[in-house]
Protein backbone atom coordinates (compact mmCIF):
# COMPACT_ATOMS: atom_id res chain seq x y z
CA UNK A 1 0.00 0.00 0.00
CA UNK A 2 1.08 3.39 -0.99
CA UNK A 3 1.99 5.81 1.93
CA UNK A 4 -0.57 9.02 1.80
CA UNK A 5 1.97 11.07 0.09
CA UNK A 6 -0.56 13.89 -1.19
CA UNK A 7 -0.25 16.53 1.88
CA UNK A 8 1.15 19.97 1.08
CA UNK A 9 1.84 22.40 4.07
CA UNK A 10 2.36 25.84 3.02
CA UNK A 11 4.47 28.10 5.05
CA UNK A 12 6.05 31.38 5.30
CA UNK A 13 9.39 32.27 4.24
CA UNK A 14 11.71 31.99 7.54
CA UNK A 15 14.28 34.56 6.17
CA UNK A 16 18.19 34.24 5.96
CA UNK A 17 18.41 35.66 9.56
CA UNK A 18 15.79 32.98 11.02
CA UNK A 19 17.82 30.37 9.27
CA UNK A 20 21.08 31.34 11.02
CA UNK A 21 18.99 31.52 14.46
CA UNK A 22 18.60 27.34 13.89
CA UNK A 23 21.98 27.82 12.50
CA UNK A 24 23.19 28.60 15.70
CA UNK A 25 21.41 25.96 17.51
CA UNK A 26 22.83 23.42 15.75
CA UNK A 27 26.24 24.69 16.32
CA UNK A 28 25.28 24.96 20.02
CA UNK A 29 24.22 21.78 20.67
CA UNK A 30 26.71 20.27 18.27
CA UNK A 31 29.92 21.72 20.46
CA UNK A 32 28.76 19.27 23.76
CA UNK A 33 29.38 16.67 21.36
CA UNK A 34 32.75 17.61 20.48
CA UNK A 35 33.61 18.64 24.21
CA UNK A 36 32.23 15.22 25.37
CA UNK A 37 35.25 13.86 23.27
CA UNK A 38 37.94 15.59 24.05
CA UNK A 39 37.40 15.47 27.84
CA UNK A 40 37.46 11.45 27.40
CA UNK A 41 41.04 11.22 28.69
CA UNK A 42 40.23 13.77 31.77
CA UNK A 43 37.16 10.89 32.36
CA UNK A 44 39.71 8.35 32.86
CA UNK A 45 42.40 10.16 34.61
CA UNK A 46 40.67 11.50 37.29
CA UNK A 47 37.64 8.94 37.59
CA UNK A 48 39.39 5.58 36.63
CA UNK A 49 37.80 4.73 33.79
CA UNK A 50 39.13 2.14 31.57
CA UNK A 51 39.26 2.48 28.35
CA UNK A 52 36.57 0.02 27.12
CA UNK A 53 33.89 1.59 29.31
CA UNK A 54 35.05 5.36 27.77
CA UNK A 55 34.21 3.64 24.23
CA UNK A 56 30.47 2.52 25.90
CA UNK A 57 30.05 6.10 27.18
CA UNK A 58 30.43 7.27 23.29
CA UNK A 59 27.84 4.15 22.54
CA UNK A 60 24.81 4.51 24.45
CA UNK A 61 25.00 8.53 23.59
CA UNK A 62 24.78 6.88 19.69
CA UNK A 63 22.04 4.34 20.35
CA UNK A 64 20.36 7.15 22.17
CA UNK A 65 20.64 9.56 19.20
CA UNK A 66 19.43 6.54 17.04
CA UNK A 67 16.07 5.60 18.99
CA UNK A 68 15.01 9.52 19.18
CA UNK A 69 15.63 10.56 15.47
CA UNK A 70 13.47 6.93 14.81
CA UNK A 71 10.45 7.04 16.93
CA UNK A 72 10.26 10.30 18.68
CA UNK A 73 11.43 13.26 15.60
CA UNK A 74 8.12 11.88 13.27
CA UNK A 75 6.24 13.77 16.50
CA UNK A 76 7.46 16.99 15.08
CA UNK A 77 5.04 16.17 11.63
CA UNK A 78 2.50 15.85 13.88
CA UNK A 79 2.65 19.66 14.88
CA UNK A 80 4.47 19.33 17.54
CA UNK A 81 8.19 20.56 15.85
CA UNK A 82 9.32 23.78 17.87
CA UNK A 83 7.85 21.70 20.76
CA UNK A 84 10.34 18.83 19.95
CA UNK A 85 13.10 21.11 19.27
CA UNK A 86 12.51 22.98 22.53
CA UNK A 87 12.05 20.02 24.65
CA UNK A 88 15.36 18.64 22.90
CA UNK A 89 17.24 21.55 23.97
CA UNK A 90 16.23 20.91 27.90
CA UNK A 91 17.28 17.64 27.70
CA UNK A 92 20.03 17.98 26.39
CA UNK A 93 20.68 20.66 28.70
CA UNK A 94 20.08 18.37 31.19
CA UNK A 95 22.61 15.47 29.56
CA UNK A 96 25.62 18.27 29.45
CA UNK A 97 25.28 19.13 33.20
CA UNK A 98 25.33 15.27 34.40
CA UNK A 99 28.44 15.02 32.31
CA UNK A 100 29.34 18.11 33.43
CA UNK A 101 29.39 16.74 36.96
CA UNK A 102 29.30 13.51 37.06
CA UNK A 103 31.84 11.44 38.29
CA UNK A 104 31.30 7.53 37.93
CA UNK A 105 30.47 5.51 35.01
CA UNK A 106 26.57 5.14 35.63
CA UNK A 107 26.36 9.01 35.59
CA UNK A 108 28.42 9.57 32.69
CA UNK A 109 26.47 6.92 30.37
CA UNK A 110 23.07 8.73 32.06
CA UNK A 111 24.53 11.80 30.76
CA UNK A 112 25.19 10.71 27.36
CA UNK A 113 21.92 8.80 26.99
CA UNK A 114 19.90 11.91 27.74
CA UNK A 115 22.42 14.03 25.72
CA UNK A 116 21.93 11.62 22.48
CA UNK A 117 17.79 11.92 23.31
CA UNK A 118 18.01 15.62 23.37
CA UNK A 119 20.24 15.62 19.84
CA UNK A 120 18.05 13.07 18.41
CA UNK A 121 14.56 15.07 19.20
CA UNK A 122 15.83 18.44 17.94
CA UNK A 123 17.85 18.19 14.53
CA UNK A 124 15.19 15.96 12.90
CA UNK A 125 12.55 19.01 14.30
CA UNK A 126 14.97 21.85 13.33
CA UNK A 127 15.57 20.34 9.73
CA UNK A 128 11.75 20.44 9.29
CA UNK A 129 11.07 23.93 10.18
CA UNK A 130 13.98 24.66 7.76
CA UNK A 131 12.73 22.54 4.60
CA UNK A 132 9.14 24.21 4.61
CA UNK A 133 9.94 27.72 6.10
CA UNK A 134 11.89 28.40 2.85
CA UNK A 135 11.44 25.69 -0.06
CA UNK A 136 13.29 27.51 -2.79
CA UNK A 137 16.34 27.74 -0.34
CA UNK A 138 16.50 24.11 0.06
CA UNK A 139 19.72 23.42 -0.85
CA UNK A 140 21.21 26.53 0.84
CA UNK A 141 19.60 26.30 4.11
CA UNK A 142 20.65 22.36 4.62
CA UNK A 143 24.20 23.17 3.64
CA UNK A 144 24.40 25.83 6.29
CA UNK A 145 22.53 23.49 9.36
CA UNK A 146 25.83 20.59 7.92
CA UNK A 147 28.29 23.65 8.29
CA UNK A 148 26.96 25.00 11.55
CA UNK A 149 26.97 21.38 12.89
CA UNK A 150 30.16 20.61 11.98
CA UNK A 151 31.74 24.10 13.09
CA UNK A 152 29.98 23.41 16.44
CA UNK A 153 31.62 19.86 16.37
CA UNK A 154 34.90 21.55 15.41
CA UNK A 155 34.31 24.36 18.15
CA UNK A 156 34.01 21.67 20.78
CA UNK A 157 38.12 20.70 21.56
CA UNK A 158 38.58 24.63 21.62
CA UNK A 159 36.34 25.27 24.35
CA UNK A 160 37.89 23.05 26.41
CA UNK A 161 41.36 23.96 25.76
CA UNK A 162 40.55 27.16 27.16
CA UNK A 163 37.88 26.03 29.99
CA UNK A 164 38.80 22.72 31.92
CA UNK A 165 42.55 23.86 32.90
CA UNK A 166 41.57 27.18 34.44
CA UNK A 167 37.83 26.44 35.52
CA UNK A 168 37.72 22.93 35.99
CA UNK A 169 36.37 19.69 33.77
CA UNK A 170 31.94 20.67 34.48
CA UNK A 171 33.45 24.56 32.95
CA UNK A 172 32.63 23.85 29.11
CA UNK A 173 29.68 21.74 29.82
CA UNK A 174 28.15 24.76 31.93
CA UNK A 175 29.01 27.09 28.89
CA UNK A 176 27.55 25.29 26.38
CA UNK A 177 24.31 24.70 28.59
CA UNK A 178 23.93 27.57 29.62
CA UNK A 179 24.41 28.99 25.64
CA UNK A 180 21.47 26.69 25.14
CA UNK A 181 19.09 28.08 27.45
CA UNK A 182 19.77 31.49 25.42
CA UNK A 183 18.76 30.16 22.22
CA UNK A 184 15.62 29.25 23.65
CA UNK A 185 13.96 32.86 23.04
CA UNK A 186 15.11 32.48 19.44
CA UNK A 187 12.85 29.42 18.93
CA UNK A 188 10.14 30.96 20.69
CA UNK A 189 9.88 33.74 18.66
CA UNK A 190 10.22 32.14 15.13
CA UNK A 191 6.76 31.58 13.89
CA UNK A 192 6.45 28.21 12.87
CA UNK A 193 3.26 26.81 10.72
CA UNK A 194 2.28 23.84 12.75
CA UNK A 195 -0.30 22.89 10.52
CA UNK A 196 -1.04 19.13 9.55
CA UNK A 197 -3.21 17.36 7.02
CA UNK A 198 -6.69 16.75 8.87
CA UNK A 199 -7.45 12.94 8.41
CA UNK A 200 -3.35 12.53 9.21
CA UNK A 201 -2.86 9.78 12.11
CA UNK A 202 -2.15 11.10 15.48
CA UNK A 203 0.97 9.34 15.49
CA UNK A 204 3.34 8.26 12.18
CA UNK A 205 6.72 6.49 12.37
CA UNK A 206 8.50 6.93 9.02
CA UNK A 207 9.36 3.15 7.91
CA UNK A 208 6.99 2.79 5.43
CA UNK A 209 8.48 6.06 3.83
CA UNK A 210 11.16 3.12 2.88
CA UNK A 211 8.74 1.61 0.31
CA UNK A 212 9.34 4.81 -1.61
CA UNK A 213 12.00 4.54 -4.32
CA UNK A 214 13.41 7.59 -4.01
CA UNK A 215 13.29 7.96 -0.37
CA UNK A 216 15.33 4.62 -0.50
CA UNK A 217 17.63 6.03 -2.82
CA UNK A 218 18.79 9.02 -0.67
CA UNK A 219 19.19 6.99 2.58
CA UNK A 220 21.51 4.51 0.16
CA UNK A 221 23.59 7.47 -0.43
CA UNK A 222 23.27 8.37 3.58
CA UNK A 223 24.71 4.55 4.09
CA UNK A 224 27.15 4.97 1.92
CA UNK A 225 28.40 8.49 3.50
CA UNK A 226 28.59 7.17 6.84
CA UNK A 227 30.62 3.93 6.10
CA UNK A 228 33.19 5.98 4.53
CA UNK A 229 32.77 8.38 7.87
CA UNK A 230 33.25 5.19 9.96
CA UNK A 231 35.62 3.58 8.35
CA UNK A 232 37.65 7.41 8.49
CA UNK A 233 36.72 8.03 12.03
CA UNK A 234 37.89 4.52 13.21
CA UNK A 235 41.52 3.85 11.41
CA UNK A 236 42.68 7.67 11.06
CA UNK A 237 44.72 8.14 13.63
CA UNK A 238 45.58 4.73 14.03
CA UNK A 239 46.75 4.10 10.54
CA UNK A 240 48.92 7.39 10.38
CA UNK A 241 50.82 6.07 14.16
CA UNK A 242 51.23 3.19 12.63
CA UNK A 243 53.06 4.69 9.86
CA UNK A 244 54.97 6.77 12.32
CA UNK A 245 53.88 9.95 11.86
CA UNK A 246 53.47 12.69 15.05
CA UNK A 247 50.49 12.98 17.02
CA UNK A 248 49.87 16.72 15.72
CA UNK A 249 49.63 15.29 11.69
CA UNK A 250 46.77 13.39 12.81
CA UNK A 251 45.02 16.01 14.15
CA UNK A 252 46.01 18.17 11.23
CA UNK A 253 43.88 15.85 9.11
CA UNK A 254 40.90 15.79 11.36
CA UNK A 255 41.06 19.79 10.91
CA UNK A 256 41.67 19.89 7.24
CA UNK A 257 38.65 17.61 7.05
CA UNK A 258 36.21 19.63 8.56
CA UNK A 259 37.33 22.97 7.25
CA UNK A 260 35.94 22.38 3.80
CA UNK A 261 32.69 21.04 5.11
CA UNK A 262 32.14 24.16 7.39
CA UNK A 263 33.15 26.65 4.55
CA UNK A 264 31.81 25.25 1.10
CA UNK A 265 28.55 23.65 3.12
CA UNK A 266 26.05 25.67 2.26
CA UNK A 267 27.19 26.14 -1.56
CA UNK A 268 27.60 22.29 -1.45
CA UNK A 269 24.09 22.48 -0.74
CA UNK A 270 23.24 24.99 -3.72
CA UNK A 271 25.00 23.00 -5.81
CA UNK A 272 22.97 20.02 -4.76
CA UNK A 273 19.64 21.59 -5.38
CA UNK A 274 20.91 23.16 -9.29
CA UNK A 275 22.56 20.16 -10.74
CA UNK A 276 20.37 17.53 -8.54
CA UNK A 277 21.19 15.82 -5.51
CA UNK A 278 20.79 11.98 -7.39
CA UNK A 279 23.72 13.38 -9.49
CA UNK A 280 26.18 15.02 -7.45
CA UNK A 281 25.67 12.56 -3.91
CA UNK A 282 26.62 9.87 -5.65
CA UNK A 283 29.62 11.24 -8.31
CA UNK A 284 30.88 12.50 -4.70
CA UNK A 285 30.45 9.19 -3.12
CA UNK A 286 32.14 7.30 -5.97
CA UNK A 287 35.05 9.57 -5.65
CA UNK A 288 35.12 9.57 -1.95
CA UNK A 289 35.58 5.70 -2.62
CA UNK A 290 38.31 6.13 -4.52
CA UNK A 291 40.04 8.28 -1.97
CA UNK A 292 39.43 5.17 0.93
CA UNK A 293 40.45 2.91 -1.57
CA UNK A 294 43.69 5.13 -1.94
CA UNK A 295 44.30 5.39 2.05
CA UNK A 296 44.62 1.71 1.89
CA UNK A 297 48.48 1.85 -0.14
CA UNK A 298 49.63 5.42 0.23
CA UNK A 299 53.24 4.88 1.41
CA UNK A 300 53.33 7.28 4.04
CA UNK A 301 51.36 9.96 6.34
CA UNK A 302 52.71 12.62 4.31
CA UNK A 303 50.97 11.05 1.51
CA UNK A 304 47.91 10.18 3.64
CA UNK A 305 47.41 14.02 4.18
CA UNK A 306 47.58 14.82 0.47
CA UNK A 307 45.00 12.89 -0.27
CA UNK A 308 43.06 13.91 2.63
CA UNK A 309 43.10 17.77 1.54
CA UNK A 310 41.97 16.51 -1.51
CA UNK A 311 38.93 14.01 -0.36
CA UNK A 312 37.85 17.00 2.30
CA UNK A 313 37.30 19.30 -0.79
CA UNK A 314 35.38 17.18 -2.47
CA UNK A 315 33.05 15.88 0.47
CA UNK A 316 32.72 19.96 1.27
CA UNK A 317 31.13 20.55 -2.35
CA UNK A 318 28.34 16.92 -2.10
CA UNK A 319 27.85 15.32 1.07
CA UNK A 320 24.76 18.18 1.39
CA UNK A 321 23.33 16.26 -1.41
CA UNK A 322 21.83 13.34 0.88
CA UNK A 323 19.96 15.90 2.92
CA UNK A 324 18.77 17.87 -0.19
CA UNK A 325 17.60 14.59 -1.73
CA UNK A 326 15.55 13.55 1.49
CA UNK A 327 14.09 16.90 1.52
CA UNK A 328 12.78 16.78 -2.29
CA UNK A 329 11.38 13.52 -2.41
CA UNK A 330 9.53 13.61 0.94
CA UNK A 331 6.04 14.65 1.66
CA UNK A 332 5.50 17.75 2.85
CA UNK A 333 4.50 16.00 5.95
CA UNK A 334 6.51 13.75 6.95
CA UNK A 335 10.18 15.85 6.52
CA UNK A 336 11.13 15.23 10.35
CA UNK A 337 10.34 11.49 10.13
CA UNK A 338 11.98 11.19 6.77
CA UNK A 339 15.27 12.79 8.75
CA UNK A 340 15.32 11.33 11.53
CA UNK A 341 15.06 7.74 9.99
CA UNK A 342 18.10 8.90 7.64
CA UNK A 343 20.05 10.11 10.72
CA UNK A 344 18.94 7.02 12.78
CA UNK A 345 20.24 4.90 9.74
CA UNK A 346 23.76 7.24 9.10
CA UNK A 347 24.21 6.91 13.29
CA UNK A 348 23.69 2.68 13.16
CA UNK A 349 25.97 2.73 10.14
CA UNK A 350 28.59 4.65 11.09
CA UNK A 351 28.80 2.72 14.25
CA UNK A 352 29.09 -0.84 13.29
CA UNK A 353 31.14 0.32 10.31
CA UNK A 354 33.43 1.70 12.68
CA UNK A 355 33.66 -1.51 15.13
CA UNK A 356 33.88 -3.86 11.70
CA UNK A 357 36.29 -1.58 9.94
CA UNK A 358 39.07 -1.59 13.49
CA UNK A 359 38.59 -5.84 13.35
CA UNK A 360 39.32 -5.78 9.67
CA UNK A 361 42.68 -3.68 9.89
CA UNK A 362 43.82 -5.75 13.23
CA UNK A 363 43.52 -9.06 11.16
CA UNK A 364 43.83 -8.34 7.81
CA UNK A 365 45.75 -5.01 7.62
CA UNK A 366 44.94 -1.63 6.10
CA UNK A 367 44.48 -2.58 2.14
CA UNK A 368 41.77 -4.77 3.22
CA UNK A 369 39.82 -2.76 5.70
CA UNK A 370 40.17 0.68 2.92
CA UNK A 371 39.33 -1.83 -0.03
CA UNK A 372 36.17 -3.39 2.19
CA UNK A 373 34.72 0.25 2.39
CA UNK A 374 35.30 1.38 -0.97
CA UNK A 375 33.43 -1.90 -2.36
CA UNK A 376 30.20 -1.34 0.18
CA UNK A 377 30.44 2.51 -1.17
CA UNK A 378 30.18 1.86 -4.47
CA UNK A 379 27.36 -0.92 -4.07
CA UNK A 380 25.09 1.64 -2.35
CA UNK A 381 26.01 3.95 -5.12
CA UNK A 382 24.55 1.55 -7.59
CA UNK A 383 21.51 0.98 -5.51
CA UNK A 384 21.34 3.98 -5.33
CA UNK A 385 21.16 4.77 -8.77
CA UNK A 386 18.85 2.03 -9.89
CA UNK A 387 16.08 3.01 -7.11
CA UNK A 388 16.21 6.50 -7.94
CA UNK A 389 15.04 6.19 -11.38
CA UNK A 390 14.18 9.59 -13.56
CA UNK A 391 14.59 10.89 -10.33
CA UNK A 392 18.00 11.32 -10.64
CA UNK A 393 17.61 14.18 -13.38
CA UNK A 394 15.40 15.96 -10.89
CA UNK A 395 16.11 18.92 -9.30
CA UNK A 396 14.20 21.38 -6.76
CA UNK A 397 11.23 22.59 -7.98
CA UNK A 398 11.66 20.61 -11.23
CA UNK A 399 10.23 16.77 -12.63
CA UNK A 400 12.29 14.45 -13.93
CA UNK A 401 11.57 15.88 -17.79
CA UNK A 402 12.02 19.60 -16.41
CA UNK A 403 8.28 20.42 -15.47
CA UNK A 404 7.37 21.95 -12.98
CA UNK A 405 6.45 19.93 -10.01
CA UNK A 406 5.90 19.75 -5.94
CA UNK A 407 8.03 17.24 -3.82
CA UNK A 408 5.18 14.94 -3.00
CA UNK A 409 3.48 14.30 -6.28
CA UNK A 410 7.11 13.43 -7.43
CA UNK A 411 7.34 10.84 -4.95
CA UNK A 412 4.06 9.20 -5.91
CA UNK A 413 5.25 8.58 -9.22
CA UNK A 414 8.01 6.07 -7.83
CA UNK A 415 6.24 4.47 -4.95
């Protein structure tokens, strides 16, 4: 049976400043994610905690994420969105102060549990309000949420540098939740169209959005971004001590990486929505497979950061495209619960990825676990492809053959 894909919500423009308001949010909430790592080693110096219990602590806060952006962000089509975002803010809130203060494992996984609810509930919420406050801005206005994220992220180490030594390990948690509770007028006052289609079910989770072609498509090209961000993530650093390189070229590499995402972001996300997200997500994904495959026989770290710069530009100028894609071929309806299953499914990925891609490089080395991600990239890529159909020509605002058209009779066509 085809989901009720007919529903159009119309509302108001949001504006460039409103946009940077959720902007801001995002990088807000984003930085207690990047302080939560960089405080792990202060965890397990002061509290003895080993170091298999730190990795649990970064777990549950994942598995947490995952089980909000599933079943609780599809509240937000309900007309409930600033509500969710709002609520995720306090709990998150909440999350940063226990980890803040907290002292013993239990408390630190509470902390991170409620921390991944709070991040789960809002983004989903926030990308919502974004989509439909300003349609014709699609592309734009998710590149900037993936560069304010990721600055946040970024922003995260530097807080702490200058906090925890002077003020003490709860300082940046206090900053950040405090920063929070600011942001809170912002939402308030952003008038947000909460209206939903009339025989619409009081509650919706977002699965059977997968029996939609293109819908399936786009969170292909999600799997695909986050097993190359998992695979990155988990042999990094690793790979480049192993080739004896100094501690500061691996952090280089982390920096260079974000960089292009924070500044080309938003035009990524343009670009996305001019040439078509089901063209540009996947030509990027098929060259970010080339770059893993590449990590997997470059002779040394100085040769691992070459290609790096090179991969970063070109995930700066596409990875928007998965968002963008989400956001054309979904119901006006249903935009939280189509996010928040593609984050729930990008979190799960990007986690096993990571635990599978560490086994593979212990026991087979680092040709194998590179080559293993490539492979699974360019599978989804294919799949991704085939499922997307004439969709793939599409861009916002635009049918397959260049009509006009809205997002949700697109869909229809390829349920």
């Amino acid at each position: 049976m085809t989901p009720d894909v007919t529903t159009e919500v119309q509302l108001p423009a949001l504006g460039r400043r409103r946009v940077l308001a959720f902007g801001m949010l995002t990088a807000v909430m984003a930085s207690g994610y990047g302080v939560m790592f960089t405080v792990l080693d202060d965890f397990r110096e002061r509290y003895g905690i080993a170091e298999g219990a730190l990795g649990l602590i970064v777990g549950v806060g994942f598995g947490s994420s995952f089980l909000a952006q599933v079943f609780l962000a599809p509240v937000a089509d309900r007309g409930h969105a600033r509500r969710l975002v709002m609520l995720g803010i306090l709990t998150n809130l909440v999350g940063l102060l226990v980890l803040g203060f907290g002292t013993s494992l239990a408390v630190l996984l509470l902390g991170r549990v409620i921390s991944g609810l709070g991040l789960g509930m809002a983004f989903p919420a926030i990308r919502r309000i974004v989509i439909l406050g300003d349609p014709d801005r699609l592309g734009d206005n998710l590149g900037l949420l993936l560069a304010c994220d990721v600055a946040g992220f970024a922003a995260g180490p530097a807080l702490s540098a200058m906090l925890v030594g002077p003020l003490g390990l709860p300082a940046p948690f206090i900053v950040i939740a405090a920063t929070s509770v600011g942001c809170l007028p912002l939402v308030m006052r952003i008038r947000v169209d909460e209206a939903v289609c009339g025989d619409a079910p009081a509650t919706r989770f977002a699965f059977d959005l997968l029996r939609l072609r293109p819908y399936l498509a786009a969170v292909c090209m999600g799997a695909a971004l986050f097993i190359m961000i998992g695979t990155f993530d988990a042999l990094w650093a690793v790979v480049l001590d192993d080739l004896g390189s100094a501690e500061w070229l691996a952090n280089i590499g982390v920096t260079i990486f974000a960089l292009p995402l924070i500044f080309f972001g938003e035009f990524g996300g343009r670009l996305a929505q001019r040439v078509g997200p089901f063209r540009l997500g996947p030509l990027g994904l098929l060259l970010g497979a080339g770059y893993m495959a590449l990590y997997g026989v470059m002779p040394g770290a100085v040769a691992m950061l070459v290609v790096a710069t090179i991969h970063a530009v070109s995930d700066g100028l596409t990875v928007s495209s998965t968002a963008v894609a989400v956001g054309m071929v979904t119901p006006d309806d249903r935009h939280a619960g189509a996010q928040g299953l593609l984050g729930g499914v990008q979190t799960l990925t990007a986690g096993t990825v990571a635990v599978i891609a560490g086994l593979l490089y212990q026991y087979h080395g680092r040709v194998v676990a590179y080559a293993t991600c490539s492979i699974i990239m360019v599978v989804l890529v294919v799949a991704s492809w085939q499922l997307s159909g004439p969709q793939w020509r599409a861009r916002r605002g635009t049918s397959a053959d260049g009509a006009q058209s809205d997002p949700a009779t697109a869909v229809t066509g390829h349920a």
